[in-house]
N, C-alpha and C. Protein backbone atom coordinates (compact mmCIF):
# COMPACT_ATOMS: atom_id res chain seq x y z
N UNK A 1 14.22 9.39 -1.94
CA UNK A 1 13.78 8.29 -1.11
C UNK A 1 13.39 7.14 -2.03
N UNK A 2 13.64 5.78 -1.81
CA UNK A 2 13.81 4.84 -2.45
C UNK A 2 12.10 4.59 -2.27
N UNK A 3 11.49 3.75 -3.69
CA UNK A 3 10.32 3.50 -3.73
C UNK A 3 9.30 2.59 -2.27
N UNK A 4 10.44 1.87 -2.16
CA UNK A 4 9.93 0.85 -1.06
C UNK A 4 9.86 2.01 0.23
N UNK A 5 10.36 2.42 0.87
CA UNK A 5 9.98 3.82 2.17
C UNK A 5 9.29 4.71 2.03
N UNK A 6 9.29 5.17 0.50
CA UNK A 6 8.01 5.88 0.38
C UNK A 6 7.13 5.68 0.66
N UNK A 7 6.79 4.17 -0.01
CA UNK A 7 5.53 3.27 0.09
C UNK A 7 5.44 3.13 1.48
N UNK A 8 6.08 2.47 2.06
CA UNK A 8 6.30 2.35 3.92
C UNK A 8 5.80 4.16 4.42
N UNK A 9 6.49 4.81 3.97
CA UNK A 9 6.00 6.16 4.92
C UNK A 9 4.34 6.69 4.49
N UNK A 10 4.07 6.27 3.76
CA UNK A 10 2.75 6.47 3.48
C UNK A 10 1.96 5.77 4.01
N UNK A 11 1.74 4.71 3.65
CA UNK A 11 1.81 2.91 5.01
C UNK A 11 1.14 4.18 6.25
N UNK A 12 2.57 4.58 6.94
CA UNK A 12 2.72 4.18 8.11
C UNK A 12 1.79 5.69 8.79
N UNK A 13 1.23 6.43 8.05
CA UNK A 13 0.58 7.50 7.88
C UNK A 13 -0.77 7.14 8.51
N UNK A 14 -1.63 5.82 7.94
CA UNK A 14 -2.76 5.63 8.17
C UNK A 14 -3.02 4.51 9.15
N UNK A 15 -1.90 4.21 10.08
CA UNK A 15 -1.65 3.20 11.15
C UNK A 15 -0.68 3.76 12.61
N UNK A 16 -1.06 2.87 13.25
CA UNK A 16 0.39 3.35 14.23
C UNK A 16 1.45 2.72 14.30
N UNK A 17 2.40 2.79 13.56
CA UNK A 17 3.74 2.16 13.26
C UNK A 17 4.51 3.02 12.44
N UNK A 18 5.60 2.52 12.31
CA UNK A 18 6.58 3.38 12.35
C UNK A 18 7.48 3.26 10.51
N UNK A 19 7.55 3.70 9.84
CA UNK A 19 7.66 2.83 8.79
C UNK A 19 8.76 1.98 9.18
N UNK A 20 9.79 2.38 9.28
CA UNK A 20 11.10 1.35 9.83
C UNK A 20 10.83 -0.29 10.06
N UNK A 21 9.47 0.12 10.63
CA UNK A 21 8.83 -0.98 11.41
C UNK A 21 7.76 -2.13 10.33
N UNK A 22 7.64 -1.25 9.50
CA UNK A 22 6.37 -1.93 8.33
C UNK A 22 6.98 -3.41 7.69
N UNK A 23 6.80 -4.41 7.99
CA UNK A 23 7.29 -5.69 7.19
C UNK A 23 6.87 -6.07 5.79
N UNK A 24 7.20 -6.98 5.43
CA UNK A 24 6.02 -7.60 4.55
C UNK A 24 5.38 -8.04 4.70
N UNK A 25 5.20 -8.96 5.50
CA UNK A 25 4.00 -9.34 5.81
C UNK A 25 3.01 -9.07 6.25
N UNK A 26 3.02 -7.83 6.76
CA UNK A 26 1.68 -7.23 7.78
C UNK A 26 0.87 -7.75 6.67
N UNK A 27 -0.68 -7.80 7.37
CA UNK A 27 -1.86 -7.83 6.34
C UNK A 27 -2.48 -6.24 6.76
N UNK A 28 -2.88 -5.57 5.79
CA UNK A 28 -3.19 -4.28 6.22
C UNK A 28 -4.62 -4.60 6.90
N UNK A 29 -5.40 -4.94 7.07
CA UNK A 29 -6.72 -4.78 8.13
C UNK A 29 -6.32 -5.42 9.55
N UNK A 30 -5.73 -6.94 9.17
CA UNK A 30 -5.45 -7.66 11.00
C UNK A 30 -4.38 -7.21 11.38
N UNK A 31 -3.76 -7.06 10.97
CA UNK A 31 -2.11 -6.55 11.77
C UNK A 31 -2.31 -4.85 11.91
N UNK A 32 -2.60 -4.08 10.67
CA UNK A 32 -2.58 -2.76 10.85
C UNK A 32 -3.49 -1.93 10.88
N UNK A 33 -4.42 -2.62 11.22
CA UNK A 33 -5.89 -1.91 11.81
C UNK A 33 -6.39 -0.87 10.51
N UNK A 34 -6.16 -0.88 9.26
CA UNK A 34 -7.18 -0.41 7.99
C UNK A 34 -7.77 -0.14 7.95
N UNK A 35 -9.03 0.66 8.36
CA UNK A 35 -10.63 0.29 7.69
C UNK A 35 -10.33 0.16 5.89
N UNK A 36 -11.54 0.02 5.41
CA UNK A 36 -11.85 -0.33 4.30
C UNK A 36 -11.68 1.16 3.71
N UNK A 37 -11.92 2.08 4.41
CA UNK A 37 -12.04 3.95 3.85
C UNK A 37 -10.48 3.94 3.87
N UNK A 38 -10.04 3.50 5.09
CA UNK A 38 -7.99 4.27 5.17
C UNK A 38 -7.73 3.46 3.88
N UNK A 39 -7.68 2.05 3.47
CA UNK A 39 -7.36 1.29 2.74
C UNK A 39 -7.62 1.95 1.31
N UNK A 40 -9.09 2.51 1.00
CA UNK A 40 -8.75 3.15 0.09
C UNK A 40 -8.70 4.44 -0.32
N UNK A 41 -8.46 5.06 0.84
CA UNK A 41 -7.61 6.56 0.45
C UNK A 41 -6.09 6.48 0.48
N UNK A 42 -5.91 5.15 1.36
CA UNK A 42 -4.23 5.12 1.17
C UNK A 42 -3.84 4.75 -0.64
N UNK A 43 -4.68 4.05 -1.07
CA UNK A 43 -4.37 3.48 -2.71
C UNK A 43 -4.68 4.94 -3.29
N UNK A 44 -5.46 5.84 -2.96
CA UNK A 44 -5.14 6.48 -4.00
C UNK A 44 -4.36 7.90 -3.50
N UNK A 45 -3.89 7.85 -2.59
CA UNK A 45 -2.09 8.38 -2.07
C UNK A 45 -1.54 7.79 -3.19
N UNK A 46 -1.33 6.30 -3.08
CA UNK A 46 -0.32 5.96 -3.52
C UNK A 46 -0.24 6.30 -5.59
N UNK A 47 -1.45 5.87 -5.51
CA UNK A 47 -1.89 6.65 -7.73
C UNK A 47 -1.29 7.62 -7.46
N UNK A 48 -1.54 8.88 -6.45
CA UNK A 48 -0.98 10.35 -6.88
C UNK A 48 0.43 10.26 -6.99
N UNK A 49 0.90 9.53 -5.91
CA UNK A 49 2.39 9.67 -5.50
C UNK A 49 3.40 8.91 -6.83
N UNK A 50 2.70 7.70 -6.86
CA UNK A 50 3.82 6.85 -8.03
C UNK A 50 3.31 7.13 -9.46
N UNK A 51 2.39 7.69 -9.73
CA UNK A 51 1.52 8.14 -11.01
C UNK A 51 1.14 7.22 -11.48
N UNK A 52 0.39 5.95 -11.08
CA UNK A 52 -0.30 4.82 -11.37
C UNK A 52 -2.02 4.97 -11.03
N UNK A 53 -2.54 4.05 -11.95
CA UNK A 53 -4.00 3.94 -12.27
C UNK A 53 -4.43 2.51 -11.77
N UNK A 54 -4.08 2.22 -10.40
CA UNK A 54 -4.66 0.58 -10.03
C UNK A 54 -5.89 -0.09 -10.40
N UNK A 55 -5.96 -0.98 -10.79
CA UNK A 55 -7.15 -1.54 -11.49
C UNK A 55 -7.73 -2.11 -10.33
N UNK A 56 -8.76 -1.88 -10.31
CA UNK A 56 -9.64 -1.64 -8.71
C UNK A 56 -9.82 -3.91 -8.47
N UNK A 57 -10.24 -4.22 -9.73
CA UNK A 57 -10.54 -5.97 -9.99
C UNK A 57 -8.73 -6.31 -9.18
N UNK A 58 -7.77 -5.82 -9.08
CA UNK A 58 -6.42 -6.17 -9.06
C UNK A 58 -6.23 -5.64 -7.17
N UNK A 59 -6.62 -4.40 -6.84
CA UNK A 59 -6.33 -3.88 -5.28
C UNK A 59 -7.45 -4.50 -4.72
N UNK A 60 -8.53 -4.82 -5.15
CA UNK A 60 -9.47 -5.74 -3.92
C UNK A 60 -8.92 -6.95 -3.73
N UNK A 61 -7.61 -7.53 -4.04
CA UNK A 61 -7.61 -8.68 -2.99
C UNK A 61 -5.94 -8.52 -2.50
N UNK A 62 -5.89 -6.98 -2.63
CA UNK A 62 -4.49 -7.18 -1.82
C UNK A 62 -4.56 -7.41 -0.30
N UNK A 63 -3.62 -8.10 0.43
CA UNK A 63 -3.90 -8.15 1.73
C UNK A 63 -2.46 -7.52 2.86
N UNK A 64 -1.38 -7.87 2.11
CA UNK A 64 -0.26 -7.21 2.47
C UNK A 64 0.71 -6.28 2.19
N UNK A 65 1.39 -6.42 2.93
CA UNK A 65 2.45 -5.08 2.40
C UNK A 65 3.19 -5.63 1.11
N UNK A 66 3.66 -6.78 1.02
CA UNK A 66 4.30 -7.54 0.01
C UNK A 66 3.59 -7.07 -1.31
N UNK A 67 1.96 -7.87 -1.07
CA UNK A 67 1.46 -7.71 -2.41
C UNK A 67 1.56 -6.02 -2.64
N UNK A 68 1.41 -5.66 -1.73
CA UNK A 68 0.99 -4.23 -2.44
C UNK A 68 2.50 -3.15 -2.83
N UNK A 69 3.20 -3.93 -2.46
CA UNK A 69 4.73 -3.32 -2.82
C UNK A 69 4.69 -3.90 -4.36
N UNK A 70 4.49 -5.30 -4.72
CA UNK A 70 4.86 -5.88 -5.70
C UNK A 70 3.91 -5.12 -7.01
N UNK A 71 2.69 -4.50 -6.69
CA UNK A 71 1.85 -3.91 -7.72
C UNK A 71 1.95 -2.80 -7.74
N UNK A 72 2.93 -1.67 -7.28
CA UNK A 72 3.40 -0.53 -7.53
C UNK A 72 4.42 -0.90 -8.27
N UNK A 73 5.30 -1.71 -7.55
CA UNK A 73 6.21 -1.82 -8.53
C UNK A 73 6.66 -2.20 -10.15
N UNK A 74 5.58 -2.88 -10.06
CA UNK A 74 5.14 -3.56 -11.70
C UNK A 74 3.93 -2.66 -12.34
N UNK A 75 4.56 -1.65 -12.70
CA UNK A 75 3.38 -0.87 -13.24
C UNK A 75 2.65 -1.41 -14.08
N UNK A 76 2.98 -2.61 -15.08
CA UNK A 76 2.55 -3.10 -15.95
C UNK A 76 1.29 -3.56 -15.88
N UNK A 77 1.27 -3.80 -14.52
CA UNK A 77 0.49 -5.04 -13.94
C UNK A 77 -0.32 -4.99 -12.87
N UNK A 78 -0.34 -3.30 -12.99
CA UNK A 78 -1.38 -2.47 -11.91
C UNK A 78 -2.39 -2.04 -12.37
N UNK A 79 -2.50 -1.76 -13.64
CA UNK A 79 -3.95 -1.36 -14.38
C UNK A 79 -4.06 -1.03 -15.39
């Protein structure tokens, strides 16, 4: 499974949507109903899953699916 659906099926785990359905743009709290707890047990799904160490100063101001696709993907630049 390609990185981006993973990310989406995990997404779509702690919301009601469908990943198919996950855009970029959602903002994860107004569009996909988040709390602040799903938000961060979903980040650290995602550390286990992609084997990344997010730098916590870097995931407090993600707000969408975009950003948060773009900082898995750039491991460099995740922590």
């Amino acid at each position: 499974m390609k990185k981006e659906m993973l990310f989406k099926s995990i997404v779509a785990q702690y919301c009601k949507i469908k990943p198919e359905d996950i855009k970029d743009d959602l903002r994860f709290r107004e569009d996909l109903g988040l709390s602040s707890l799903d938000f961060m047990s979903m980040l650290g799904e995602l550390e286990d899953e992609f084997d990344l160490s997010l730098d916590e100063d870097k995931v407090i101001n993600i707000r969408t699916i975009h950003e948060a696709l773009n900082l898995i993907s750039n491991p460099e630049v995740a922590g």
